[in-house]
PDB file of N, CA and C in Angstrom:
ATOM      1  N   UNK A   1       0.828  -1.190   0.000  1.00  0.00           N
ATOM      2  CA  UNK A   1       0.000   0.000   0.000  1.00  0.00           C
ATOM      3  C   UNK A   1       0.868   1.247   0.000  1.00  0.00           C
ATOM      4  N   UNK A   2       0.548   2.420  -0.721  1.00  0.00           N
ATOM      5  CA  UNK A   2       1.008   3.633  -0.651  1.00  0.00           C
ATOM      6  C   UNK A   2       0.496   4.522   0.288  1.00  0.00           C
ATOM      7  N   UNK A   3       1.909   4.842   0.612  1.00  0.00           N
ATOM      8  CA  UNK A   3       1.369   6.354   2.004  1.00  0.00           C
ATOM      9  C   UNK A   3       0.812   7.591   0.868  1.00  0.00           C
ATOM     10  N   UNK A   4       0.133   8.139   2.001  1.00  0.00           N
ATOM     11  CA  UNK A   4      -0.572   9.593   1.302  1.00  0.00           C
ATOM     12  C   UNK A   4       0.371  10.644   1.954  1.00  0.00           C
ATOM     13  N   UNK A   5       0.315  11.358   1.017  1.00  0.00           N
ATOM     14  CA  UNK A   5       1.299  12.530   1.163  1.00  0.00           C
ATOM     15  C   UNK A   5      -0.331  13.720   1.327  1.00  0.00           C
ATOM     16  N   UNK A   6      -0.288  14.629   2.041  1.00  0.00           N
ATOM     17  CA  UNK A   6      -0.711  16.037   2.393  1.00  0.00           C
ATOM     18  C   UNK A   6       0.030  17.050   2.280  1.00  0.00           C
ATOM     19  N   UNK A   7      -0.325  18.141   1.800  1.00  0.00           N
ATOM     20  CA  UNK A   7       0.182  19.535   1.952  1.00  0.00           C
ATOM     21  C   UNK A   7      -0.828  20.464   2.814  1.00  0.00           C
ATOM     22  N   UNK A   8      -0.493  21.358   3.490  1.00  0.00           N
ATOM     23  CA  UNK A   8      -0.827  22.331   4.910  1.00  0.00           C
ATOM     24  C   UNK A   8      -0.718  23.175   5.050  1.00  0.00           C
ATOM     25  N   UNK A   9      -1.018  24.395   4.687  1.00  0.00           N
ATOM     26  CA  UNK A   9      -1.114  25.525   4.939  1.00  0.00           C
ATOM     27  C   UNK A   9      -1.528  26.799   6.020  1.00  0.00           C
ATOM     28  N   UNK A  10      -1.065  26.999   6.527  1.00  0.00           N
ATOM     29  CA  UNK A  10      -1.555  28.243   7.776  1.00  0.00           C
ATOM     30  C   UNK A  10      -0.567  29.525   8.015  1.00  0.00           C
ATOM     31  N   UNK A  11      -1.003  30.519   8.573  1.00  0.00           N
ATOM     32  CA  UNK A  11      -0.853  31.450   8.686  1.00  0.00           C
ATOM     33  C   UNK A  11       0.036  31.905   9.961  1.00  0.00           C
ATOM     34  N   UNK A  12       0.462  32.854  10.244  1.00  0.00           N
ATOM     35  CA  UNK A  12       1.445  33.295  11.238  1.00  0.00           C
ATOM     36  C   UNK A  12       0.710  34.473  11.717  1.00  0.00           C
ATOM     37  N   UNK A  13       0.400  34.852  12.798  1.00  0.00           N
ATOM     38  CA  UNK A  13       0.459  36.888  13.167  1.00  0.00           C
ATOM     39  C   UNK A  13       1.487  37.399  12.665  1.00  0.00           C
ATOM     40  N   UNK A  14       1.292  38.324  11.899  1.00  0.00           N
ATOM     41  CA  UNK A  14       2.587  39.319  11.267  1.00  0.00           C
ATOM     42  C   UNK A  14       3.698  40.026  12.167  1.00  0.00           C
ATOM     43  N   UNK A  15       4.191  39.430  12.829  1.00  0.00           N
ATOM     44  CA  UNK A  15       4.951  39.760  14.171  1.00  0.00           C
ATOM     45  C   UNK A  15       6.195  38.980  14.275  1.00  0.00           C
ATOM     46  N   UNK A  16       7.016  40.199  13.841  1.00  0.00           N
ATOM     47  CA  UNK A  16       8.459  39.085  13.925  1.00  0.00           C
ATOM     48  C   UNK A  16       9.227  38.430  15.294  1.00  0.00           C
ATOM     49  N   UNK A  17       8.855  39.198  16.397  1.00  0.00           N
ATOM     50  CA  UNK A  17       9.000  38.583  17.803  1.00  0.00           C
ATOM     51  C   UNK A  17       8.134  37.537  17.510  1.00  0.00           C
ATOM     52  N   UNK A  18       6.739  37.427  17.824  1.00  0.00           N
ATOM     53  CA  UNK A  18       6.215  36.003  17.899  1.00  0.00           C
ATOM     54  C   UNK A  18       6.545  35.188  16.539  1.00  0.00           C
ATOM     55  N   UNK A  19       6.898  35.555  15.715  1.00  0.00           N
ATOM     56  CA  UNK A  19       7.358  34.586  14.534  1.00  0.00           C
ATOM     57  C   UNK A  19       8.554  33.836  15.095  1.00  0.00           C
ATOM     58  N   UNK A  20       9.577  34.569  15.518  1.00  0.00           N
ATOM     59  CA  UNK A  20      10.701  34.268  16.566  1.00  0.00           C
ATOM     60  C   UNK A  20      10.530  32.987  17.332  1.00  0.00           C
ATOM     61  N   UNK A  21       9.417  33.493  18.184  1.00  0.00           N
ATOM     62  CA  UNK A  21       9.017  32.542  19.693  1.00  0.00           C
ATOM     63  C   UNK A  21       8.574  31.431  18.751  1.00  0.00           C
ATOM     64  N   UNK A  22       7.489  31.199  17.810  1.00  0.00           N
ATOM     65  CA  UNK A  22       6.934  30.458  17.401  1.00  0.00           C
ATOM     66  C   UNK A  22       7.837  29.017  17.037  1.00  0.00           C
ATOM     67  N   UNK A  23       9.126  29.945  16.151  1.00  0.00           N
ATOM     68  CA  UNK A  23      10.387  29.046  15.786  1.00  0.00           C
ATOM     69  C   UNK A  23      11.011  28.343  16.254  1.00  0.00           C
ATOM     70  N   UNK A  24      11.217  29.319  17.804  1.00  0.00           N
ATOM     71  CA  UNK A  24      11.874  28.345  19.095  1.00  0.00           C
ATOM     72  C   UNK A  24      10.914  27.364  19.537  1.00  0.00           C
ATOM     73  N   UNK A  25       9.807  27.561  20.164  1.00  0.00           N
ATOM     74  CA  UNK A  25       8.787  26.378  20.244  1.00  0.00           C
ATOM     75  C   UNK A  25       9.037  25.508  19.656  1.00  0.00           C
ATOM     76  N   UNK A  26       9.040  25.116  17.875  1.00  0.00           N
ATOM     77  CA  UNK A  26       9.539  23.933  17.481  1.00  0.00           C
ATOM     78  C   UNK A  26      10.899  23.609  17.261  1.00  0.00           C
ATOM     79  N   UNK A  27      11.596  24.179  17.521  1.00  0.00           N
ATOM     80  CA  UNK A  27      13.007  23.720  17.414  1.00  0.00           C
ATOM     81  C   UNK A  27      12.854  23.054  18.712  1.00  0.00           C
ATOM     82  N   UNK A  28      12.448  23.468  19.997  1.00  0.00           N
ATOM     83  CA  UNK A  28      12.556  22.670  21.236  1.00  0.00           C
ATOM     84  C   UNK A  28      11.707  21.545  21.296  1.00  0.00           C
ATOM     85  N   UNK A  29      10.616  21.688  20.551  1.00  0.00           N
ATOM     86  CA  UNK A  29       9.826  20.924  20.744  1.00  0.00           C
ATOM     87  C   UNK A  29       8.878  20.550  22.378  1.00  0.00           C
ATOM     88  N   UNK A  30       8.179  19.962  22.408  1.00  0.00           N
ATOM     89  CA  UNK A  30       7.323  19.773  23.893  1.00  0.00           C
ATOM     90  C   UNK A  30       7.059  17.973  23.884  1.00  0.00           C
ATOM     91  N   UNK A  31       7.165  17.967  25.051  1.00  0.00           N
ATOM     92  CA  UNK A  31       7.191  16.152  25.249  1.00  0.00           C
ATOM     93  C   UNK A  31       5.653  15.772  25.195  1.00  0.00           C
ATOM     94  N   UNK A  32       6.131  14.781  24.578  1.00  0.00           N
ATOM     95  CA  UNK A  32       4.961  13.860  24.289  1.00  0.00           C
ATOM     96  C   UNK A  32       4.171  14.898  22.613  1.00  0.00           C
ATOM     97  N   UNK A  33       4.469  15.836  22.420  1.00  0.00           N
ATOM     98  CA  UNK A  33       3.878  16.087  20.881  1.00  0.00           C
ATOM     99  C   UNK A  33       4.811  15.342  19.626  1.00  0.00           C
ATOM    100  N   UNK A  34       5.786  15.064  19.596  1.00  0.00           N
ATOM    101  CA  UNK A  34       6.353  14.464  18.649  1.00  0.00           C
ATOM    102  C   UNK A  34       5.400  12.366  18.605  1.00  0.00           C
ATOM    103  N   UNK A  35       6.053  12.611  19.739  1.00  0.00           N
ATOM    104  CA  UNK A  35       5.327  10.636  19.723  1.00  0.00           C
ATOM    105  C   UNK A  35       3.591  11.060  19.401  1.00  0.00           C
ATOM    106  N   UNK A  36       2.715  11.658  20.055  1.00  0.00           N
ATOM    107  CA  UNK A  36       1.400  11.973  19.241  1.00  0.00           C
ATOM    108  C   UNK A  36       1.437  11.885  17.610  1.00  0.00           C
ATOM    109  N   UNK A  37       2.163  12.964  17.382  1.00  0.00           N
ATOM    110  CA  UNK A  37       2.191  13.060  15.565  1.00  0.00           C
ATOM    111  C   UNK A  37       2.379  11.572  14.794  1.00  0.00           C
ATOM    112  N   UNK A  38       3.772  10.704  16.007  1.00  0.00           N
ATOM    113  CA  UNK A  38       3.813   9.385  15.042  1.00  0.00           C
ATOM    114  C   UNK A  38       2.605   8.162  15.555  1.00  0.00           C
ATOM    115  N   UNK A  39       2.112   8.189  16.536  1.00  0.00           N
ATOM    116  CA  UNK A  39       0.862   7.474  16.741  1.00  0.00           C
ATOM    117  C   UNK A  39      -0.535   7.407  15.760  1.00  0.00           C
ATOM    118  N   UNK A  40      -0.101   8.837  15.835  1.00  0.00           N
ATOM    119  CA  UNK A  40      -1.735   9.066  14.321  1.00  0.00           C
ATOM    120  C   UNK A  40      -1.626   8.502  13.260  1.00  0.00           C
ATOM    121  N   UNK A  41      -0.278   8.042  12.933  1.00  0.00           N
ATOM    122  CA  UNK A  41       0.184   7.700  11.851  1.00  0.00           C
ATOM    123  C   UNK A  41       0.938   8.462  10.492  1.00  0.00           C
ATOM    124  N   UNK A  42       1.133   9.439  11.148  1.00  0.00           N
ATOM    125  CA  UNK A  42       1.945  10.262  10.403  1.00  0.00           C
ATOM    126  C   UNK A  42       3.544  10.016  10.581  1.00  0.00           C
ATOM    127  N   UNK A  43       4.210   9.980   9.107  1.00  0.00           N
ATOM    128  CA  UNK A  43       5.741   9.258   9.405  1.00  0.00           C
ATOM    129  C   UNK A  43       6.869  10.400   8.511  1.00  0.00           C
ATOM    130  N   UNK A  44       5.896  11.309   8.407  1.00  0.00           N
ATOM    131  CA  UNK A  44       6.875  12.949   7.520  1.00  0.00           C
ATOM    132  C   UNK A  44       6.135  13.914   8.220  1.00  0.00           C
ATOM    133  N   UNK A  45       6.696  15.075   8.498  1.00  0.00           N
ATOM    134  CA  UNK A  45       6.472  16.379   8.707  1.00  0.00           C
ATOM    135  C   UNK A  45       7.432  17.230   8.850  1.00  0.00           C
ATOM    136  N   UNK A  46       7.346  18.168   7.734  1.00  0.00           N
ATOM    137  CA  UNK A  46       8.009  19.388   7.049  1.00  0.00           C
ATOM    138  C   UNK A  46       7.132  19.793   7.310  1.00  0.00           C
ATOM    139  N   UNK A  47       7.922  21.331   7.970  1.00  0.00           N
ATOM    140  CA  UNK A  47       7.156  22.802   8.194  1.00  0.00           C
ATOM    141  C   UNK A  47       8.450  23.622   7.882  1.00  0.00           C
ATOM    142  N   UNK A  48       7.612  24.617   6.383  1.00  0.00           N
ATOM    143  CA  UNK A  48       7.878  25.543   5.676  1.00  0.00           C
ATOM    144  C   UNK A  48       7.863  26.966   6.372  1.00  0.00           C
ATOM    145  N   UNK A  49       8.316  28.168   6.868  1.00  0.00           N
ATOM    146  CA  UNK A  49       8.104  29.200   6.524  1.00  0.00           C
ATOM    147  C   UNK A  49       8.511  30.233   5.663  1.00  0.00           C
ATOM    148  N   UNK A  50       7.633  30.850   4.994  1.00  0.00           N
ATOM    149  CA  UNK A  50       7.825  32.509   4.062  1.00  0.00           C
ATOM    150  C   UNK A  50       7.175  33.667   5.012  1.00  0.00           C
ATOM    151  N   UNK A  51       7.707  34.206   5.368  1.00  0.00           N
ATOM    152  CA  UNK A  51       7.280  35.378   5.556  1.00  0.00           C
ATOM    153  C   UNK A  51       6.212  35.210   7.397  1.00  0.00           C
ATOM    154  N   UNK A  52       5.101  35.166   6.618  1.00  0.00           N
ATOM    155  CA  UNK A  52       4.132  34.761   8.118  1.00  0.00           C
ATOM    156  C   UNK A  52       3.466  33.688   7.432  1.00  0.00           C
ATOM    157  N   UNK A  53       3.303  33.276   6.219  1.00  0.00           N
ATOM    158  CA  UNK A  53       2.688  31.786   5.941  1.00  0.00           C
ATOM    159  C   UNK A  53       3.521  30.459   6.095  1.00  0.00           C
ATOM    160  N   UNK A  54       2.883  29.648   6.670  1.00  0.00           N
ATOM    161  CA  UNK A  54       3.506  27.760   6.941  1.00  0.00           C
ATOM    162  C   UNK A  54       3.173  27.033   5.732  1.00  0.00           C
ATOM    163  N   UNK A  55       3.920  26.207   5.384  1.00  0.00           N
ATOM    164  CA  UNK A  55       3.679  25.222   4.765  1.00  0.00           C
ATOM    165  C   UNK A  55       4.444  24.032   5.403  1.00  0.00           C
ATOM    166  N   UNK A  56       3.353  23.218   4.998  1.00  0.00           N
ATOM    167  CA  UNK A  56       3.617  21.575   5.633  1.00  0.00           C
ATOM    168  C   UNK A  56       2.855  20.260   4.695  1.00  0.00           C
ATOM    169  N   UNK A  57       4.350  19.686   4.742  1.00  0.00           N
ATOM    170  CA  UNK A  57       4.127  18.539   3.713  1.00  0.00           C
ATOM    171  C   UNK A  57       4.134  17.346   4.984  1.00  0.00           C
ATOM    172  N   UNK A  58       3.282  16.357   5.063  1.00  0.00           N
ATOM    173  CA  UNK A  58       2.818  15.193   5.458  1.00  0.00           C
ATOM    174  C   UNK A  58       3.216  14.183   5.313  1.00  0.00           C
ATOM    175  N   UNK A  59       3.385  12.735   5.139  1.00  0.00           N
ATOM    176  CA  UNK A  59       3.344  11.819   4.902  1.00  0.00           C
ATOM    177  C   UNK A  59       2.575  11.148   5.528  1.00  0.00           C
ATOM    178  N   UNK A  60       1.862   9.782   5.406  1.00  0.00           N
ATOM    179  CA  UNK A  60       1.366   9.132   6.251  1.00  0.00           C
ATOM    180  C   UNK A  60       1.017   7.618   5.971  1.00  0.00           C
ATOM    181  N   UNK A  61       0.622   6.973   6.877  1.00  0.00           N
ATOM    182  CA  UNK A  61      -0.151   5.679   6.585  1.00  0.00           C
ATOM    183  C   UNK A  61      -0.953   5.751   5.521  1.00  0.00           C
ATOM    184  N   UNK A  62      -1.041   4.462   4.859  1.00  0.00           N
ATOM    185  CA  UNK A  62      -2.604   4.621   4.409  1.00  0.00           C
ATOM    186  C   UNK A  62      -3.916   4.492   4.861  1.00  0.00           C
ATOM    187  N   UNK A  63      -3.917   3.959   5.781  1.00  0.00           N
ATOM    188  CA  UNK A  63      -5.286   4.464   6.809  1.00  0.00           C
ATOM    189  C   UNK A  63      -5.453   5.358   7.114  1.00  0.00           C
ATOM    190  N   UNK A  64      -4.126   6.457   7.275  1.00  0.00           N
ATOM    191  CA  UNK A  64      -4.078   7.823   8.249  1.00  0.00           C
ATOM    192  C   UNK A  64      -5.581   8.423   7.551  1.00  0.00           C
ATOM    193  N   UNK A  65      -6.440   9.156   8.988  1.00  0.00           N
ATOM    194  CA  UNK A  65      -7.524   9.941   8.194  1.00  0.00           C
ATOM    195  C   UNK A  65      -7.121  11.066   9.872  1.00  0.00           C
ATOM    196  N   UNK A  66      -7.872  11.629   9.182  1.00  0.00           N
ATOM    197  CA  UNK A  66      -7.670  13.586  10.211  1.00  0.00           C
ATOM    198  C   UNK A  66      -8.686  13.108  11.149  1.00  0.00           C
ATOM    199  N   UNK A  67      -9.539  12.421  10.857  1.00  0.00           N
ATOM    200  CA  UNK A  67     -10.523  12.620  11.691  1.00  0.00           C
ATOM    201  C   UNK A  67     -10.344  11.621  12.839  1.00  0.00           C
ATOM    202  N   UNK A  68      -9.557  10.858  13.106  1.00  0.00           N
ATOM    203  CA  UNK A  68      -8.574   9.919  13.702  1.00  0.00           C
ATOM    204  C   UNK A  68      -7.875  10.219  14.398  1.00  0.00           C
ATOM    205  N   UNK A  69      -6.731  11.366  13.943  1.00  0.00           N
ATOM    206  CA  UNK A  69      -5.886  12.213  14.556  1.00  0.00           C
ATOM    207  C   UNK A  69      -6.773  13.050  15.467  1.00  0.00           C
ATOM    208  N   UNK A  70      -7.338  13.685  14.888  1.00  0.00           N
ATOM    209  CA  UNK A  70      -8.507  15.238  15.646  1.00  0.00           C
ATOM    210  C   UNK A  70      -8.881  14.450  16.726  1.00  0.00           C
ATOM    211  N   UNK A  71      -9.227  13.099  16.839  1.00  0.00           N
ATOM    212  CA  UNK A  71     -10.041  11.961  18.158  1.00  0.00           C
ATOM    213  C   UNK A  71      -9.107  12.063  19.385  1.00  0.00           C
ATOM    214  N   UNK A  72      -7.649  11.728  18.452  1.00  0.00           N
ATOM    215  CA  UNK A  72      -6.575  11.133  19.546  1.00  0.00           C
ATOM    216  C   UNK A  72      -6.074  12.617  20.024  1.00  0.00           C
ATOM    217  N   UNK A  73      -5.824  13.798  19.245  1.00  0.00           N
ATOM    218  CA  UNK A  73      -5.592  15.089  19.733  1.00  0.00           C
ATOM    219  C   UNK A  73      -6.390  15.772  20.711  1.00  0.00           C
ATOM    220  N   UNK A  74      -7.851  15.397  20.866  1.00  0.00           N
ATOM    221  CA  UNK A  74      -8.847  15.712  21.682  1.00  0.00           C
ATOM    222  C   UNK A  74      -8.435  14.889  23.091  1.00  0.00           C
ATOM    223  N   UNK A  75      -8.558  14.039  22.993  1.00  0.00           N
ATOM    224  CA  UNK A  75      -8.137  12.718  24.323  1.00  0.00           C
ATOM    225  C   UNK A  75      -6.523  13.367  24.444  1.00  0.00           C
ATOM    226  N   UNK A  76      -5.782  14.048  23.931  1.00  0.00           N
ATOM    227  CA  UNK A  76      -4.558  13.796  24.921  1.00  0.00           C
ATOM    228  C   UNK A  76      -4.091  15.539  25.294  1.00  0.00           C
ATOM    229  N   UNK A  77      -4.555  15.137  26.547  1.00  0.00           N
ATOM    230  CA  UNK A  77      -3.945  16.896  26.948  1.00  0.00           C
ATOM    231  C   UNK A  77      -2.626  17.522  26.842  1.00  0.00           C
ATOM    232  N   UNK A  78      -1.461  17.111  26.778  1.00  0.00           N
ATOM    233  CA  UNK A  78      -0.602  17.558  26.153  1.00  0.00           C
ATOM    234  C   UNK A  78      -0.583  18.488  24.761  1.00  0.00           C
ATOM    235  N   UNK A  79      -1.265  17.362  24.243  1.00  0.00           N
ATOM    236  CA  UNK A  79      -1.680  17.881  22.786  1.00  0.00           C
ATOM    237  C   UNK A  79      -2.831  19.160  22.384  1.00  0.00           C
ATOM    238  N   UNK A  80      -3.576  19.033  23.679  1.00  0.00           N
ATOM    239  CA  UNK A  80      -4.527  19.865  23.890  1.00  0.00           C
ATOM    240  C   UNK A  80      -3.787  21.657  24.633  1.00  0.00           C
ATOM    241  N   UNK A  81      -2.655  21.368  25.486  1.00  0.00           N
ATOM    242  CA  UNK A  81      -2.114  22.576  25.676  1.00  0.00           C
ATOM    243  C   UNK A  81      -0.886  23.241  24.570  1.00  0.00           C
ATOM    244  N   UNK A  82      -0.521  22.618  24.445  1.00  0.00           N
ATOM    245  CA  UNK A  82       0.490  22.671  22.816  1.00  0.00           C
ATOM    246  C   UNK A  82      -0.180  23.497  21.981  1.00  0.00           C
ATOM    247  N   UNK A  83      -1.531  22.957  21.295  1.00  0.00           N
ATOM    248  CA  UNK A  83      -2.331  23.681  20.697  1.00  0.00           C
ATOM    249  C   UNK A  83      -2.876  25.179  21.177  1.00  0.00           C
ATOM    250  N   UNK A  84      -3.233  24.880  22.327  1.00  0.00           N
ATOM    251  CA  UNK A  84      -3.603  26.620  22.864  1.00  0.00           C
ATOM    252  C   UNK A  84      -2.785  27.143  22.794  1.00  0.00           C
ATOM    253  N   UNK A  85      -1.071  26.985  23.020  1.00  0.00           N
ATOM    254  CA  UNK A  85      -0.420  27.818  23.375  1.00  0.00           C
ATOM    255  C   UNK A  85       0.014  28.643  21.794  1.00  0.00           C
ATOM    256  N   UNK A  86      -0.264  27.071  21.168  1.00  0.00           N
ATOM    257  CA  UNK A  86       0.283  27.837  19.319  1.00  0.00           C
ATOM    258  C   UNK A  86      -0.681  28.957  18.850  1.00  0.00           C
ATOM    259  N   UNK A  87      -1.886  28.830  19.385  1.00  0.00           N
ATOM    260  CA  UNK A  87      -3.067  30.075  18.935  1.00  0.00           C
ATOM    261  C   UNK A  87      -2.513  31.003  19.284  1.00  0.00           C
ATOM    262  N   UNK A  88      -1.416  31.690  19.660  1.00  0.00           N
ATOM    263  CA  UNK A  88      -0.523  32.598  20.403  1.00  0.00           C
ATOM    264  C   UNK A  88      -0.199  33.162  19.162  1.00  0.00           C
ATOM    265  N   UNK A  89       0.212  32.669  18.747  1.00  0.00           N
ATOM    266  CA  UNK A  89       1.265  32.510  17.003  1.00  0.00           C
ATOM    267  C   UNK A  89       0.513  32.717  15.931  1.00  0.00           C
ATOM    268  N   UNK A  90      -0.647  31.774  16.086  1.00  0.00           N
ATOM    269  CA  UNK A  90      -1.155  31.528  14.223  1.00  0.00           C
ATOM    270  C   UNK A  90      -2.512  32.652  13.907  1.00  0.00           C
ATOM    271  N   UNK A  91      -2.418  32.789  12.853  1.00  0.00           N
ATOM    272  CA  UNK A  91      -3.723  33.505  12.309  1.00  0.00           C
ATOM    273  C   UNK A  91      -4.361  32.531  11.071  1.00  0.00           C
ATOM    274  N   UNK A  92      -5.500  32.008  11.300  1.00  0.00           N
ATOM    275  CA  UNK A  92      -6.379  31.158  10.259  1.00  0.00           C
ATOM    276  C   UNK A  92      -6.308  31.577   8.780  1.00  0.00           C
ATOM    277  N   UNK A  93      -6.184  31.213   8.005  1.00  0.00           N
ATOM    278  CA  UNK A  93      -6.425  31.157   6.533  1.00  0.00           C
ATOM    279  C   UNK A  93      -8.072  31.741   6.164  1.00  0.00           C
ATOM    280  N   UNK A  94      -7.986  32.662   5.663  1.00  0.00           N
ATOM    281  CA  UNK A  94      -9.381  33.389   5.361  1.00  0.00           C
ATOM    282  C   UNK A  94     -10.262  32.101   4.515  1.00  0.00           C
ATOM    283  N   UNK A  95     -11.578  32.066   5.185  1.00  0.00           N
ATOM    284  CA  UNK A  95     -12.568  31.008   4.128  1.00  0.00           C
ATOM    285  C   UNK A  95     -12.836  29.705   5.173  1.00  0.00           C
ATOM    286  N   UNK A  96     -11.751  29.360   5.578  1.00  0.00           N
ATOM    287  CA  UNK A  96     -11.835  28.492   7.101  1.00  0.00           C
ATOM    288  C   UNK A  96     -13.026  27.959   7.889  1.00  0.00           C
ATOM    289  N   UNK A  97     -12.952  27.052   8.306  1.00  0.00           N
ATOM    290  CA  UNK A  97     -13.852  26.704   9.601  1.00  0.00           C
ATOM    291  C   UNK A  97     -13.758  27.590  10.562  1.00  0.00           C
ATOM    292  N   UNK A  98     -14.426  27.918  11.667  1.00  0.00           N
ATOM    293  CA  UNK A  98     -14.585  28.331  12.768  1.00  0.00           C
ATOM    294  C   UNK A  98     -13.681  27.741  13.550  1.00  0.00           C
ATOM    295  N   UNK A  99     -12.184  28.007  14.195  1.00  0.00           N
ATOM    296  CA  UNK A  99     -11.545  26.943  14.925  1.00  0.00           C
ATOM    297  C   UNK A  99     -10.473  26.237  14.105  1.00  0.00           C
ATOM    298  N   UNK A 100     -10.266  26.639  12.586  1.00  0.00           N
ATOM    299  CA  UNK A 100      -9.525  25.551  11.850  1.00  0.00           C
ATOM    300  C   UNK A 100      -8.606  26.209  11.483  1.00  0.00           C
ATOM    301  N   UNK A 101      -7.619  25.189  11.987  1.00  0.00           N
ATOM    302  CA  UNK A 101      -5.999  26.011  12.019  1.00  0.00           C
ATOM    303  C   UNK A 101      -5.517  25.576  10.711  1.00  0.00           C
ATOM    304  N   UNK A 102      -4.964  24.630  10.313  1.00  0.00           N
ATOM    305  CA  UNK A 102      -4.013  24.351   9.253  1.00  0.00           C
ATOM    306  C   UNK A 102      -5.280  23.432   8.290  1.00  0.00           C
ATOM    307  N   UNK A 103      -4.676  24.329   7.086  1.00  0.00           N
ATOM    308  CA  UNK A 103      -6.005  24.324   5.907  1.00  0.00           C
ATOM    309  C   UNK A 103      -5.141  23.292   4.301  1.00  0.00           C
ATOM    310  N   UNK A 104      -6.032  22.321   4.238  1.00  0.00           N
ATOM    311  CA  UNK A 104      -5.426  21.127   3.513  1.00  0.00           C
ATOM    312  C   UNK A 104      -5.341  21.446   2.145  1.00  0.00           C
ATOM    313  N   UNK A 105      -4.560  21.484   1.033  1.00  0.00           N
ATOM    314  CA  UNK A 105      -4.187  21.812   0.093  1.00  0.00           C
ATOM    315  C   UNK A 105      -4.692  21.181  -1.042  1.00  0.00           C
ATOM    316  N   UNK A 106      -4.760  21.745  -2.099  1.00  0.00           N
ATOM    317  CA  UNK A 106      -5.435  21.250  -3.601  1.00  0.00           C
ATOM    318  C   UNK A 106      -4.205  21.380  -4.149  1.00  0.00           C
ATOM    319  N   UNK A 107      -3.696  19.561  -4.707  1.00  0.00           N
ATOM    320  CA  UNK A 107      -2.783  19.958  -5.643  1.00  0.00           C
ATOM    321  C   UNK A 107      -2.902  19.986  -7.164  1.00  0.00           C
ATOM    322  N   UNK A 108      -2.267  20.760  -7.650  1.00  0.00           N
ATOM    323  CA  UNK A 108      -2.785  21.021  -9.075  1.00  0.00           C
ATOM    324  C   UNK A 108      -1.980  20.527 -10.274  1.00  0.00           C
ATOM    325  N   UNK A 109      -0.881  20.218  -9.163  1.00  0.00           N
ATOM    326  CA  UNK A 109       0.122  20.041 -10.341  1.00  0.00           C
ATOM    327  C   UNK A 109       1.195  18.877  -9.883  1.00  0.00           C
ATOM    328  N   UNK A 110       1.557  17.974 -10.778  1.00  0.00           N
ATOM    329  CA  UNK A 110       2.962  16.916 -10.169  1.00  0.00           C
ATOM    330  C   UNK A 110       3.647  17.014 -11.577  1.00  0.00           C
ATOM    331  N   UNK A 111       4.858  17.000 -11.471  1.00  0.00           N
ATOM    332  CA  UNK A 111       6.002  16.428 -13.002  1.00  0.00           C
ATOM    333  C   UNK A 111       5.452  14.998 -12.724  1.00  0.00           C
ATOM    334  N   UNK A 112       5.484  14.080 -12.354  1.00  0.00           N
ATOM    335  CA  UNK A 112       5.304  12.611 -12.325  1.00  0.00           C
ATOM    336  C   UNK A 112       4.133  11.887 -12.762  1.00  0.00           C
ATOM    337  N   UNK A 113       3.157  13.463 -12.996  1.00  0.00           N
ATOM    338  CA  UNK A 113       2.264  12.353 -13.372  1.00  0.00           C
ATOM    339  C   UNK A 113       1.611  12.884 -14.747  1.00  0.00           C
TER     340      UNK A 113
END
C-alpha cells in the first residue's frame, strides 16, 4: 500500500518577535507532541516558513484519516495545551472553519504524473 502525502497551509500573526518565539517552540519541541504526531500515523512532517505563511508537507499511513488524529488530539492533553499555546502565534487562513488552524491543500500540479 502507498502512504498519502498532504500539503498544509496556515498562517502566522505578522509579528516578527512572535514569529521568533513560534520558531523556538519547534526547534525545542514539547514532550509527548512528537510521539502523538507518530501514533496518528503520520511518518513525515516538514514545516515551511515565508514570511508569516507555513507550509507543511505530510506523509502518512494509508489508513491515516484527520478525523482519527482530531479523536486522539482531543483525548490527549498535552496535545490539547500545545495547541492553545500555538493560537498565540497563528492567524487562520481566510474562508476556514470556525476553529480551523491548518487548511489542507489542492494539488494542481505533479512532473510525475
Amino acid at each position: 500500500m502507498k502512504n498519502n502525502r498532504y500539503c498544509l497551509a496556515l498562517d502566522l500573526k505578522n509579528d516578527a518577535e512572535l514569529i521568533a518565539e513560534y520558531e523556538e517552540w519547534h526547534r525545542k519541541g514539547w514532550p509527548g507532541i512528537k510521539e502523538s504526531i507518530l501514533a496518528s500515523g503520520v511518518t513525515v512532517m516538514d514545516i515551511y516558513r515565508l514570511e508569516d505563511r507555513l507550509f507543511m508537507i505530510m506523509e502518512t499511513v494509508p489508513d491515516f484519516s484527520f478525523e482519527k488524529k482530531a479523536a486522539m488530539d482531543t483525548a490527549n492533553p498535552a496535545v490539547q495545551k500545545w495547541e492553545q499555546l500555538m493560537w498565540k502565534y497563528q492567524a487562520p487562513i481566510a474562508g476556514g472553519q470556525p476553529g480551523e488552524k491548518w487548511r489542507v491543500m489542492k494539488q494542481i500540479f505533479s512532473l510525475n504524473q
